[in-house]
N, C-alpha and C. Protein backbone atom coordinates (compact mmCIF):
# COMPACT_ATOMS: atom_id res chain seq x y z
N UNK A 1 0.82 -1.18 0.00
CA UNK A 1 0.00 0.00 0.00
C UNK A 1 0.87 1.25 0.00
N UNK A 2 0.47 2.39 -1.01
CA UNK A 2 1.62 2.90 -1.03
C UNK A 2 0.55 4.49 -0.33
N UNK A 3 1.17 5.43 0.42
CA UNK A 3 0.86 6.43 1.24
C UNK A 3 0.53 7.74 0.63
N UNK A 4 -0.20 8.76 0.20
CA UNK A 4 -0.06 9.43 -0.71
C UNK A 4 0.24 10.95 0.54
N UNK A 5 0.89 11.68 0.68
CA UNK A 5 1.17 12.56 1.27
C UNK A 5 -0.06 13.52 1.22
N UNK A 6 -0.31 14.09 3.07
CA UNK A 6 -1.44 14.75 2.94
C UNK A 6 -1.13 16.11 2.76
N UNK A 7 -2.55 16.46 2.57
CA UNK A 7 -2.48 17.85 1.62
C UNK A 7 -2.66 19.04 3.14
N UNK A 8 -1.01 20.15 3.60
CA UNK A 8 -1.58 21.43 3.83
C UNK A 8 -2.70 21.63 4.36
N UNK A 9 -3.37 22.00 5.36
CA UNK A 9 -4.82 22.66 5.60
C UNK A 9 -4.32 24.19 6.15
N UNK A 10 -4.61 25.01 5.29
CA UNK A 10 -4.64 26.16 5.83
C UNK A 10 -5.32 26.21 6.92
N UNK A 11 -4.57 27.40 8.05
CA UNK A 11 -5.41 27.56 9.47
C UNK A 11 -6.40 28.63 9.41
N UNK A 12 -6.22 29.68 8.54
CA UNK A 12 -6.87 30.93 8.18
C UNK A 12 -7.86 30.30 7.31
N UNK A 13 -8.83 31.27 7.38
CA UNK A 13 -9.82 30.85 5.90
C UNK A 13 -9.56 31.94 4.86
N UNK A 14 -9.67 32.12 4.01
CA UNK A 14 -9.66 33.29 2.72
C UNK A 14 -10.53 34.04 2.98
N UNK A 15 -9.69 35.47 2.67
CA UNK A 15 -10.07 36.93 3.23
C UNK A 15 -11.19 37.05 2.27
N UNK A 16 -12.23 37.90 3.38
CA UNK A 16 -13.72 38.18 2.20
C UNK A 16 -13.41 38.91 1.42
N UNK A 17 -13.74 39.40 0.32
CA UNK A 17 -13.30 40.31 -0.89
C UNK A 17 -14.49 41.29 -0.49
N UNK A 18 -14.30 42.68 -0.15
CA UNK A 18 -15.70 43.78 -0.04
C UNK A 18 -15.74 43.92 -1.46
N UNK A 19 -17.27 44.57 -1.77
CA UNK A 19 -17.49 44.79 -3.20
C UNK A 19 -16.71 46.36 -3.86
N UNK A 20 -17.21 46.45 -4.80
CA UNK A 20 -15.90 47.25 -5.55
C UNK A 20 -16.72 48.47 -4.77
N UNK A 21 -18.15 48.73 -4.36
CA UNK A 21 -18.54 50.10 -4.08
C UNK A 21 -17.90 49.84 -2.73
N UNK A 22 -17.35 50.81 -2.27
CA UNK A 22 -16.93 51.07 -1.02
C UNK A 22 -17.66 52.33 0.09
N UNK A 23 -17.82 53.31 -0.34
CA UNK A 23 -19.46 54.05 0.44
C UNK A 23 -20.33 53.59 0.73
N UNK A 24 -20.49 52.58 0.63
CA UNK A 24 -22.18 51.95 0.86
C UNK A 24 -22.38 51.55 2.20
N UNK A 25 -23.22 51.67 2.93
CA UNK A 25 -23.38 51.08 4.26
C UNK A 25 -23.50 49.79 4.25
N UNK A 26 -23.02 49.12 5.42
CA UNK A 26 -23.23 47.30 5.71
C UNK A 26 -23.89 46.79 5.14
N UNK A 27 -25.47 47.30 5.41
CA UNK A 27 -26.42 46.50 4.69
C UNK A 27 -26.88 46.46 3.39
N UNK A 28 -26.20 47.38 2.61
CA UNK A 28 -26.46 47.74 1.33
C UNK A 28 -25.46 46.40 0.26
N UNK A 29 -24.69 46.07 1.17
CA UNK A 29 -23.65 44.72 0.66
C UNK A 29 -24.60 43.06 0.09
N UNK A 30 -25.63 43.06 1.20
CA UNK A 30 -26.74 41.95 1.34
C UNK A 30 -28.24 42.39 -0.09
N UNK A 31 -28.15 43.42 -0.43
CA UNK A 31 -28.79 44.22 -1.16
C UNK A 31 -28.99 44.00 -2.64
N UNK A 32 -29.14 43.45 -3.68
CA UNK A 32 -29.20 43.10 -4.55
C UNK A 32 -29.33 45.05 -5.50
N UNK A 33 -30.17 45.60 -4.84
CA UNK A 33 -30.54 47.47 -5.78
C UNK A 33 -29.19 47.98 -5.09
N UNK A 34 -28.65 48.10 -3.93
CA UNK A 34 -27.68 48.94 -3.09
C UNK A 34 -26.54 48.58 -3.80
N UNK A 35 -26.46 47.22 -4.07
CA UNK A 35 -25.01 46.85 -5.35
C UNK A 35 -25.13 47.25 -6.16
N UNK A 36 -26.12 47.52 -7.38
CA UNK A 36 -26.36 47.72 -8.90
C UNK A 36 -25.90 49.24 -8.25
N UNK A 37 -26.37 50.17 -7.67
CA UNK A 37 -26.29 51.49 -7.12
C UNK A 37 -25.03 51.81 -7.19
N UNK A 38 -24.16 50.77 -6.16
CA UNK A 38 -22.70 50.68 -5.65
C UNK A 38 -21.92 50.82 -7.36
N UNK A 39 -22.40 49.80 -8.22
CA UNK A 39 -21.86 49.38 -9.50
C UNK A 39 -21.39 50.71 -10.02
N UNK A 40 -22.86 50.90 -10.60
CA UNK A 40 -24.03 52.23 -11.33
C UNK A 40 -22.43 53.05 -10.53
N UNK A 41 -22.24 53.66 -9.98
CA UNK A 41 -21.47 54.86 -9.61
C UNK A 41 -20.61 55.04 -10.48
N UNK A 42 -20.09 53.95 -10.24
CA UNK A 42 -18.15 53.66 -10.90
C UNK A 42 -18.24 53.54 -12.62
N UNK A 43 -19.59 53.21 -12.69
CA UNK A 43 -19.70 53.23 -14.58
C UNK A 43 -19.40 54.55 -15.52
N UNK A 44 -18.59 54.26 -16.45
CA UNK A 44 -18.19 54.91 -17.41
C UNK A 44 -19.44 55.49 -18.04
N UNK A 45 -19.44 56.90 -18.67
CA UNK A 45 -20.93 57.84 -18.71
C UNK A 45 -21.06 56.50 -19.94
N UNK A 46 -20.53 55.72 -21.32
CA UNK A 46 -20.41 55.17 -22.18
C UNK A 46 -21.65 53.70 -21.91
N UNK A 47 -20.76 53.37 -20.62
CA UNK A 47 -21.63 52.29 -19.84
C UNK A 47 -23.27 52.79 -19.62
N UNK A 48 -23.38 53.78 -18.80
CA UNK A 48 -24.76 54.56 -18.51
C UNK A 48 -25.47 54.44 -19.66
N UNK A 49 -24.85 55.00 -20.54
CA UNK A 49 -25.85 55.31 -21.56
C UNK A 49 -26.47 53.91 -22.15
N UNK A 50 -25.67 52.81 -22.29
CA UNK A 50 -25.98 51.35 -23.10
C UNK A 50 -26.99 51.44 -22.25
N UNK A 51 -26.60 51.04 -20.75
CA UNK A 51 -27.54 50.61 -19.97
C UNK A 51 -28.90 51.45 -19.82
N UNK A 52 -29.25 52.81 -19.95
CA UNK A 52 -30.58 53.77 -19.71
C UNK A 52 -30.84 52.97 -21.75
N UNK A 53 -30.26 52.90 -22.32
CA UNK A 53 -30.85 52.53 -23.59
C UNK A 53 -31.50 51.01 -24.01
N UNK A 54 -30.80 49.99 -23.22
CA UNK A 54 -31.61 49.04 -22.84
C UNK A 54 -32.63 48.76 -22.13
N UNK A 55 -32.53 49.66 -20.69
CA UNK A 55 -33.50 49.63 -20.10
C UNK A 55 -34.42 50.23 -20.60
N UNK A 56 -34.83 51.37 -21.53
CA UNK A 56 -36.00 51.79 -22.74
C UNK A 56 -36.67 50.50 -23.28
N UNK A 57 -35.38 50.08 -23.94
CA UNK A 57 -35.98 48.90 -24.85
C UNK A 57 -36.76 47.77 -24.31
N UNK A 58 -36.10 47.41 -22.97
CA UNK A 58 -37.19 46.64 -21.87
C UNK A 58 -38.10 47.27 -21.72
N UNK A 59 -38.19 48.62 -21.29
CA UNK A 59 -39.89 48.97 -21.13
C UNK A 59 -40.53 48.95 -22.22
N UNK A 60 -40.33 49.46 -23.22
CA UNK A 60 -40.61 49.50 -24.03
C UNK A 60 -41.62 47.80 -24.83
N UNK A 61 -40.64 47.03 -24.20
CA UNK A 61 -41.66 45.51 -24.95
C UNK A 61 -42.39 45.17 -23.78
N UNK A 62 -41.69 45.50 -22.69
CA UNK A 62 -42.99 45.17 -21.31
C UNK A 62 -44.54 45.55 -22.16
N UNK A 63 -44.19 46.74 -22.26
CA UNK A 63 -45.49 47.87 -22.90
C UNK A 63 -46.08 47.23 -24.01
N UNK A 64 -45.33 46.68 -24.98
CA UNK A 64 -46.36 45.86 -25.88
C UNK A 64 -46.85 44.88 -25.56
N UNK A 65 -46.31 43.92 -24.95
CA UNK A 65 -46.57 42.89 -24.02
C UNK A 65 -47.77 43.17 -23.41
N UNK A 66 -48.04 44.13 -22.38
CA UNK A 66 -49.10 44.57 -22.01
C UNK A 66 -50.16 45.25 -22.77
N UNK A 67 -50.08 45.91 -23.71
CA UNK A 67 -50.90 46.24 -25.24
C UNK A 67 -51.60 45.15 -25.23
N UNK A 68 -50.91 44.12 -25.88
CA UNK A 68 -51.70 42.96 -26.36
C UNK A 68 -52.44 41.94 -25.79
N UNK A 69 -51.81 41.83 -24.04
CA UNK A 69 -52.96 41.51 -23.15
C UNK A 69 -54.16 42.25 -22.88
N UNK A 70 -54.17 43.26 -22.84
CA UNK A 70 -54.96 44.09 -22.88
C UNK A 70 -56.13 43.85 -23.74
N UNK A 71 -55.60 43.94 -25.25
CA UNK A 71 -56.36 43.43 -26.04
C UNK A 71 -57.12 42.15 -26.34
N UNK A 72 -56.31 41.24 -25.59
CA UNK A 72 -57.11 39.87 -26.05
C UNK A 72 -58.07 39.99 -24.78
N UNK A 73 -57.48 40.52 -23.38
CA UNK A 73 -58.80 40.53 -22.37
C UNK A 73 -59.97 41.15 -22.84
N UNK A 74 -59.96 42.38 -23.98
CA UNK A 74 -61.50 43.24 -24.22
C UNK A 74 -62.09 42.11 -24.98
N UNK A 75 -61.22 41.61 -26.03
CA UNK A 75 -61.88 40.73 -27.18
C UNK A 75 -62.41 39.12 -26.70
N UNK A 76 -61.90 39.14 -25.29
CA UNK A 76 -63.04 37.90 -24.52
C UNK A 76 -63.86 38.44 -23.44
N UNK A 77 -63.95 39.59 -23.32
CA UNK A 77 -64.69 39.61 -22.30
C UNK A 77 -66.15 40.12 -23.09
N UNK A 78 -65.81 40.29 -24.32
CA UNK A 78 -66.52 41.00 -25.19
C UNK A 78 -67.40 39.58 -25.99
N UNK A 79 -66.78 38.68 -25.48
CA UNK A 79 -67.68 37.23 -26.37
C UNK A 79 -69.02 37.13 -25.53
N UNK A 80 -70.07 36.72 -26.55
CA UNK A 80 -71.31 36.65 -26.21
C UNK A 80 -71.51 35.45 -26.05
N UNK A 81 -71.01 34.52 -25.88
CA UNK A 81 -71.11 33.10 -25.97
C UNK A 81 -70.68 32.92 -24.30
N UNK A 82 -70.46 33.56 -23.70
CA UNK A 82 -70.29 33.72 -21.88
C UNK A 82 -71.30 33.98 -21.27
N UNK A 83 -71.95 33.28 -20.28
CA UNK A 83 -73.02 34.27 -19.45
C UNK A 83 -72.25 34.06 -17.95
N UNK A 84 -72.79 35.03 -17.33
CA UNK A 84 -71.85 35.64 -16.13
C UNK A 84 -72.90 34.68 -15.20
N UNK A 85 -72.84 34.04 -14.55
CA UNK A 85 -73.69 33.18 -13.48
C UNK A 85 -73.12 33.73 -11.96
N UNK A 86 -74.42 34.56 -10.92
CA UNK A 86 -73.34 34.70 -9.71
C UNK A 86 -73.90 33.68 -8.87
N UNK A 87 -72.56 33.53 -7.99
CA UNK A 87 -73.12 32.23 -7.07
C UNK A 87 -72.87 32.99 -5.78
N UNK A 88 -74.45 32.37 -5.07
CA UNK A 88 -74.46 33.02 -3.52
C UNK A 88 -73.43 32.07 -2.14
C-alpha cells in the first residue's frame, strides 16, 4: 500500500473580498438594488448610456406585451357566448 502525502490545511480561511462600491453602508452589501447602485457609480458615462438605452428597450416591450394583453382581455370579455352566473 503505497501512502499518498497529505495535503496542507490552511489555518486561516480566505479573506472576504468587499465589493468594488466602497461608500455603501453594511447592509447595502446583502442588497441586490444597493449593489447595482454601488456598480451604477463607478460606470463609465459610455456604460450609462448602453444601460438607460436598454432599459427603454425593456420597457418598451414590457409595454407591448401589455398592449396585447390588454387586447385579447377586451376581445373575450366582449364574447357573447359567456353568461356571467353569480353564485351566492
Amino acid at each position: 500500500r503505497v501512502r499518498r502525502p497529505s495535503r496542507p490545511r490552511s489555518a486561516a480561511p480566505a479573506p472576504v473580498q468587499e465589493p468594488a462600491a466602497t461608500n455603501l453602508r453594511p447592509e447595502c452589501y446583502a442588497c441586490p438594488i444597493g449593489m447595482a447602485f454601488g456598480t451604477v457609480r463607478d460606470a463609465s458615462p459610455e456604460t450609462m448610456d448602453h444601460l438607460v438605452a436598454a432599459s427603454r428597450e425593456l420597457v418598451s416591450a414590457a409595454r407591448s406585451v401589455m398592449q396585447a394583453l390588454e387586447a385579447n382581455l377586451e376581445r373575450y370579455s366582449q364574447n357573447t357566448s359567456l353568461q356571467h352566473i353569480d353564485v351566492e
